[in-house]
Protein backbone atom coordinates (compact mmCIF):
# COMPACT_ATOMS: atom_id res chain seq x y z
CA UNK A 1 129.78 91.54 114.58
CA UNK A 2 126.09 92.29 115.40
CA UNK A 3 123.60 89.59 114.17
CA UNK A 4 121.41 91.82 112.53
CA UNK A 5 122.36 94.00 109.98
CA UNK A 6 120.11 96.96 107.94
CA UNK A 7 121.49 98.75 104.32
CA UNK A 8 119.25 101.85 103.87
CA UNK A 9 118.80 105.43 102.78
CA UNK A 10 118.70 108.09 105.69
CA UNK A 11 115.68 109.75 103.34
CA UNK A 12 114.05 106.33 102.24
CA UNK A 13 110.30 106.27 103.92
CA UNK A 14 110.49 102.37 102.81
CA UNK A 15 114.44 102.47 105.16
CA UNK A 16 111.88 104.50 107.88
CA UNK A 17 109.72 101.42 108.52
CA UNK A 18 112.13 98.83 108.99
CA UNK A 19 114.11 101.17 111.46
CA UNK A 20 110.64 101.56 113.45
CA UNK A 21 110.45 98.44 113.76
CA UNK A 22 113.76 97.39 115.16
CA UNK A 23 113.49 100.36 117.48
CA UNK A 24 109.92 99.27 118.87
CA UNK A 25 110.68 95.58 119.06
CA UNK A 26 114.20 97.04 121.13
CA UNK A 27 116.44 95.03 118.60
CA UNK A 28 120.32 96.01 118.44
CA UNK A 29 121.69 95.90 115.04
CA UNK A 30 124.71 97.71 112.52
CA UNK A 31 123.39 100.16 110.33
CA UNK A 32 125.07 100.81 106.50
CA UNK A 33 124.05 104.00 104.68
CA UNK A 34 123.91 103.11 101.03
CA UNK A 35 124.29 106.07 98.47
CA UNK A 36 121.99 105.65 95.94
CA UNK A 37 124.15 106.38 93.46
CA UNK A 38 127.55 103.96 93.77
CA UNK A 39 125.42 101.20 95.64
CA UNK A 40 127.85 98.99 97.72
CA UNK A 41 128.87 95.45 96.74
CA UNK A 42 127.45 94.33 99.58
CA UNK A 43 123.87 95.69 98.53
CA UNK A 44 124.19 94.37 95.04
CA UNK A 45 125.12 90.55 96.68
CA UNK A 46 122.21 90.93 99.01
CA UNK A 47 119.52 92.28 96.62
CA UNK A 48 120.63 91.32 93.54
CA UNK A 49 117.21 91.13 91.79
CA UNK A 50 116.54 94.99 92.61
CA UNK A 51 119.58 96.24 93.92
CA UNK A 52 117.03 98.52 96.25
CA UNK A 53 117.40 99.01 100.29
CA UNK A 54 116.36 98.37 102.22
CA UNK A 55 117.88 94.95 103.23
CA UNK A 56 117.78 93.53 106.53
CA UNK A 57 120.75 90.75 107.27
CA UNK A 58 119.93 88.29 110.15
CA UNK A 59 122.50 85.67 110.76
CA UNK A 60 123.79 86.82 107.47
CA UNK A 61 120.59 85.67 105.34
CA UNK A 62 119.29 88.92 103.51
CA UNK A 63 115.33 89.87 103.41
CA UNK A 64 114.24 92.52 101.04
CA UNK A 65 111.53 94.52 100.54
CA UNK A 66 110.33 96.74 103.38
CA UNK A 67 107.16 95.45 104.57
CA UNK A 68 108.09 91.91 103.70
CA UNK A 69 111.35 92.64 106.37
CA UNK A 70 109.15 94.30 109.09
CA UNK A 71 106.68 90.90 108.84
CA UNK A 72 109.99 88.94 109.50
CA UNK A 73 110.97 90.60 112.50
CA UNK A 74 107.63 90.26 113.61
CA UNK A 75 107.66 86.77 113.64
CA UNK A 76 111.23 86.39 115.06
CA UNK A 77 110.77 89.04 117.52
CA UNK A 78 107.21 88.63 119.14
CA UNK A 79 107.24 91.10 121.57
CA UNK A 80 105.56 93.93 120.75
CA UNK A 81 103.49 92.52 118.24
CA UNK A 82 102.95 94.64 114.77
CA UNK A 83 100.16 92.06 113.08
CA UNK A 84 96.92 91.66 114.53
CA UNK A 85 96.24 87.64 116.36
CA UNK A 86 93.24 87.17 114.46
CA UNK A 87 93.10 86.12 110.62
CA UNK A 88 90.41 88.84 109.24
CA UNK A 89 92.46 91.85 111.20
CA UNK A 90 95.48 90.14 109.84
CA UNK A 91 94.04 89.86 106.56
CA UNK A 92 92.73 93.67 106.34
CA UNK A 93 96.01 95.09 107.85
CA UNK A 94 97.93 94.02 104.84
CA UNK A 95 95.03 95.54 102.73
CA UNK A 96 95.97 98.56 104.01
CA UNK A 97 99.79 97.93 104.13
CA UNK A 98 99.42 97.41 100.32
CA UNK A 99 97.38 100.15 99.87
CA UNK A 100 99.78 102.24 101.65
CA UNK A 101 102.47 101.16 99.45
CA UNK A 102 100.39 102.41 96.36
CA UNK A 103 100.24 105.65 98.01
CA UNK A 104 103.71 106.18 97.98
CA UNK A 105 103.92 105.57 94.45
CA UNK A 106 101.20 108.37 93.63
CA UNK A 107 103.75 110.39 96.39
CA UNK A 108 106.32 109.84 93.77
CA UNK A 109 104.83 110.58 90.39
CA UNK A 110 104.14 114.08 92.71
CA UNK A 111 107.81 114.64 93.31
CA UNK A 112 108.31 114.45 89.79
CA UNK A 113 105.66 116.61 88.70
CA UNK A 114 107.35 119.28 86.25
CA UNK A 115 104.31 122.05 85.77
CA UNK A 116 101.89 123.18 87.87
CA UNK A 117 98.90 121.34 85.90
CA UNK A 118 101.31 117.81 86.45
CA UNK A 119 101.13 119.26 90.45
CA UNK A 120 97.32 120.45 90.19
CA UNK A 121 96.76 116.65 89.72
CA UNK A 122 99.33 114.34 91.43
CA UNK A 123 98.09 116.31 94.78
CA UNK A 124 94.64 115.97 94.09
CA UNK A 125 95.11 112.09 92.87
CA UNK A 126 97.09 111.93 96.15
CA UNK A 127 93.61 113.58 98.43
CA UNK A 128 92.06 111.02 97.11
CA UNK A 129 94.04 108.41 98.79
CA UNK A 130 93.99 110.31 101.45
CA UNK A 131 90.21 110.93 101.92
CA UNK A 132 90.00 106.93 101.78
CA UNK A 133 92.03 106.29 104.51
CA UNK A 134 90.42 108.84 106.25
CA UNK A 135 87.08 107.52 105.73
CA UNK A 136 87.85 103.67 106.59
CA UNK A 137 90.91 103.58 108.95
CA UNK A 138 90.31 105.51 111.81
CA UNK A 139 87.44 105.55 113.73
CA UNK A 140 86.84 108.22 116.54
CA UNK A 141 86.90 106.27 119.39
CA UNK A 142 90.70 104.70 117.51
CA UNK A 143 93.81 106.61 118.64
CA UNK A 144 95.75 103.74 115.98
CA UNK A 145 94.81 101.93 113.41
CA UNK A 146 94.79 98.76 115.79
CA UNK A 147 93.01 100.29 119.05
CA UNK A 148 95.16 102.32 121.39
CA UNK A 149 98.62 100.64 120.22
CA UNK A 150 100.75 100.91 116.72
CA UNK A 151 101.31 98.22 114.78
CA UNK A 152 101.97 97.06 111.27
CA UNK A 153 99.35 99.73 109.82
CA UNK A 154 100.37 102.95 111.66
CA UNK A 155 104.34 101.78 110.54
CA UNK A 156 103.31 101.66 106.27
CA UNK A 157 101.10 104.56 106.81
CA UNK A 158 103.20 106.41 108.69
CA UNK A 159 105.81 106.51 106.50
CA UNK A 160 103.42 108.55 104.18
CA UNK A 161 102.75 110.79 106.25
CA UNK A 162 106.07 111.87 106.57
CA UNK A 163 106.87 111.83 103.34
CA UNK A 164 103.30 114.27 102.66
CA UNK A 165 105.35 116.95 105.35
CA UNK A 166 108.21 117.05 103.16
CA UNK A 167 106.28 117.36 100.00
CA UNK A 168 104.42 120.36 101.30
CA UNK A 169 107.75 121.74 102.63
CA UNK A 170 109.20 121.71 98.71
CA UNK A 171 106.03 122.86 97.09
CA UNK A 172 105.16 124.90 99.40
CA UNK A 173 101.71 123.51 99.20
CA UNK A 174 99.31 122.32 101.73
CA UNK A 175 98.26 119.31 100.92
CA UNK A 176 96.86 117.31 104.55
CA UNK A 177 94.81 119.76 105.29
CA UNK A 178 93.50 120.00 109.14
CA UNK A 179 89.66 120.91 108.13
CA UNK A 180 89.57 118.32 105.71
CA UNK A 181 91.37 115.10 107.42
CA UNK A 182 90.81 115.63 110.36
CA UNK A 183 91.36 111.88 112.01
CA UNK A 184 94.24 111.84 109.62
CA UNK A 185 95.45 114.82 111.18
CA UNK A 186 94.59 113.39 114.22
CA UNK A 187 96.64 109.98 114.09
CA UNK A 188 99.84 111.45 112.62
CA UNK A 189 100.30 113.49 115.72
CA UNK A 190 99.90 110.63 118.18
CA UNK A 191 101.90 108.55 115.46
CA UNK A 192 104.77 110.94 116.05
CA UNK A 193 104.14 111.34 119.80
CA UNK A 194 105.19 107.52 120.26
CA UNK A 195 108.77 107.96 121.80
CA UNK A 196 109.98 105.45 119.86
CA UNK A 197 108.73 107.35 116.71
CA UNK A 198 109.56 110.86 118.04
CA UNK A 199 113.11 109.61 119.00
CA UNK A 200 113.77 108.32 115.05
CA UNK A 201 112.25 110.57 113.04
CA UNK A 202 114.14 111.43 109.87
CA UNK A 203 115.28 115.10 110.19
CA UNK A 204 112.74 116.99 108.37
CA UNK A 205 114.94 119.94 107.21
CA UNK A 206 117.54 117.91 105.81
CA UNK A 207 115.27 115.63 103.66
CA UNK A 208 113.18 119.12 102.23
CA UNK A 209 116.59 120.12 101.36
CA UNK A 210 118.28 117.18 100.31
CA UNK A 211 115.45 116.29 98.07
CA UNK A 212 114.96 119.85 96.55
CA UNK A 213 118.36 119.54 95.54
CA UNK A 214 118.00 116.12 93.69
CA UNK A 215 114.67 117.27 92.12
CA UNK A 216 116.37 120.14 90.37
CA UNK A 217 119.54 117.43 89.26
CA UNK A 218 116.59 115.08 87.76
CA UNK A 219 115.30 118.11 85.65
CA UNK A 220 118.14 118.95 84.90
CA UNK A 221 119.74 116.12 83.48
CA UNK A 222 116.80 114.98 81.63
């Protein structure tokens, strides 16, 4: 039985970070795919306050919550270090870790945007996000957000990213556009050039479809 174990959804951008981060410290662990909608028992004894993944187990304690996990591993497993040594870059990563975690909540209300004046405004609340962290997180000299290396930053905010590709892919909208971001534009592609990024990508098809499809059982149900 491995010692560290991970509950997540294939599609979850939150499930994405964690498995980054295993992958770039070079950590060996099980992997349980969770469906959403009959959660294992497991799940529900290891996150019983949200009942979300993902959940890491080490030595069979659970951590939730996605950045809170990658942190851990970062401090069990210091090689490859994801948080900056010193206490203001520390301190202004997870400024930016949070803020990416508000993004994907404006990513959401998007997703569930059910006219086109709902859509007209999620994507333009989202550019605005957007044209903040373009503004303030990458310098041109950067190819990260750390200097020429990922760490916890690039992980949150990548996760963003990818989930920005699959919302243009279902609303067939451009919404990151090259002119306009252009060191957002930028990053991302040496983001996903990182082989241990390129090698554990989600497959981009199969979330555009899969997520079409429970978009349209959302609607309608409600």
């Amino acid at each position: 039985m491995a010692e560290v174990k991970l509950h997540g959804f294939w599609y979850s951008p939150f499930t994405w970070r964690v498995v980054w981060t295993l992958k770039q410290k070079g950590i060996s662990y099980d992997y349980t795919e969770e469906d959403r909608f009959n959660k294992s028992a497991q799940l529900l004894k290891y996150n019983p306050v949200h009942k979300l993944v993902p959940v890491l187990v080490h030595a069979e304690k659970p951590i939730c919550e996605s950045m809170v996990i990658v942190e851990y591993i970062d401090e069990i497993w210091p090689q490859n270090p994801l948080l900056p040594a010193d206490p203001y870059e520390r301190a202004l990563a997870r400024f930016w870790v949070k803020y990416s975690d508000d993004m994907i909540s404006t990513i959401a209300a998007l997703y569930r945007s059910s006219t086109s004046e709902e859509l007209e405004k999620a994507i333009e609340k989202v550019r605005e996000h957007l044209r903040i962290v373009e503004d303030n997180c990458f310098g041109d000299e950067k190819k990260f957000f750390g200097g020429d290396i990922i760490n916890i930053v690039d992980l949150a905010l990548g996760s963003v990213a990818n989930c920005l590709l699959v919302m243009e892919d279902i609303f067939e909208v451009k919404i990151v556009e090259a002119e306009k971001f252009l060191r957002l534009n930028s990053w991302f592609n040496n983001f996903r050039d990182v082989p241990v990024i390129a090698k554990n990508l989600p497959d981009h098809e199969n979330i555009v479809v899969f997520l079409k499809s429970l978009r349209e059982k959302i609607f309608a149900s409600s």
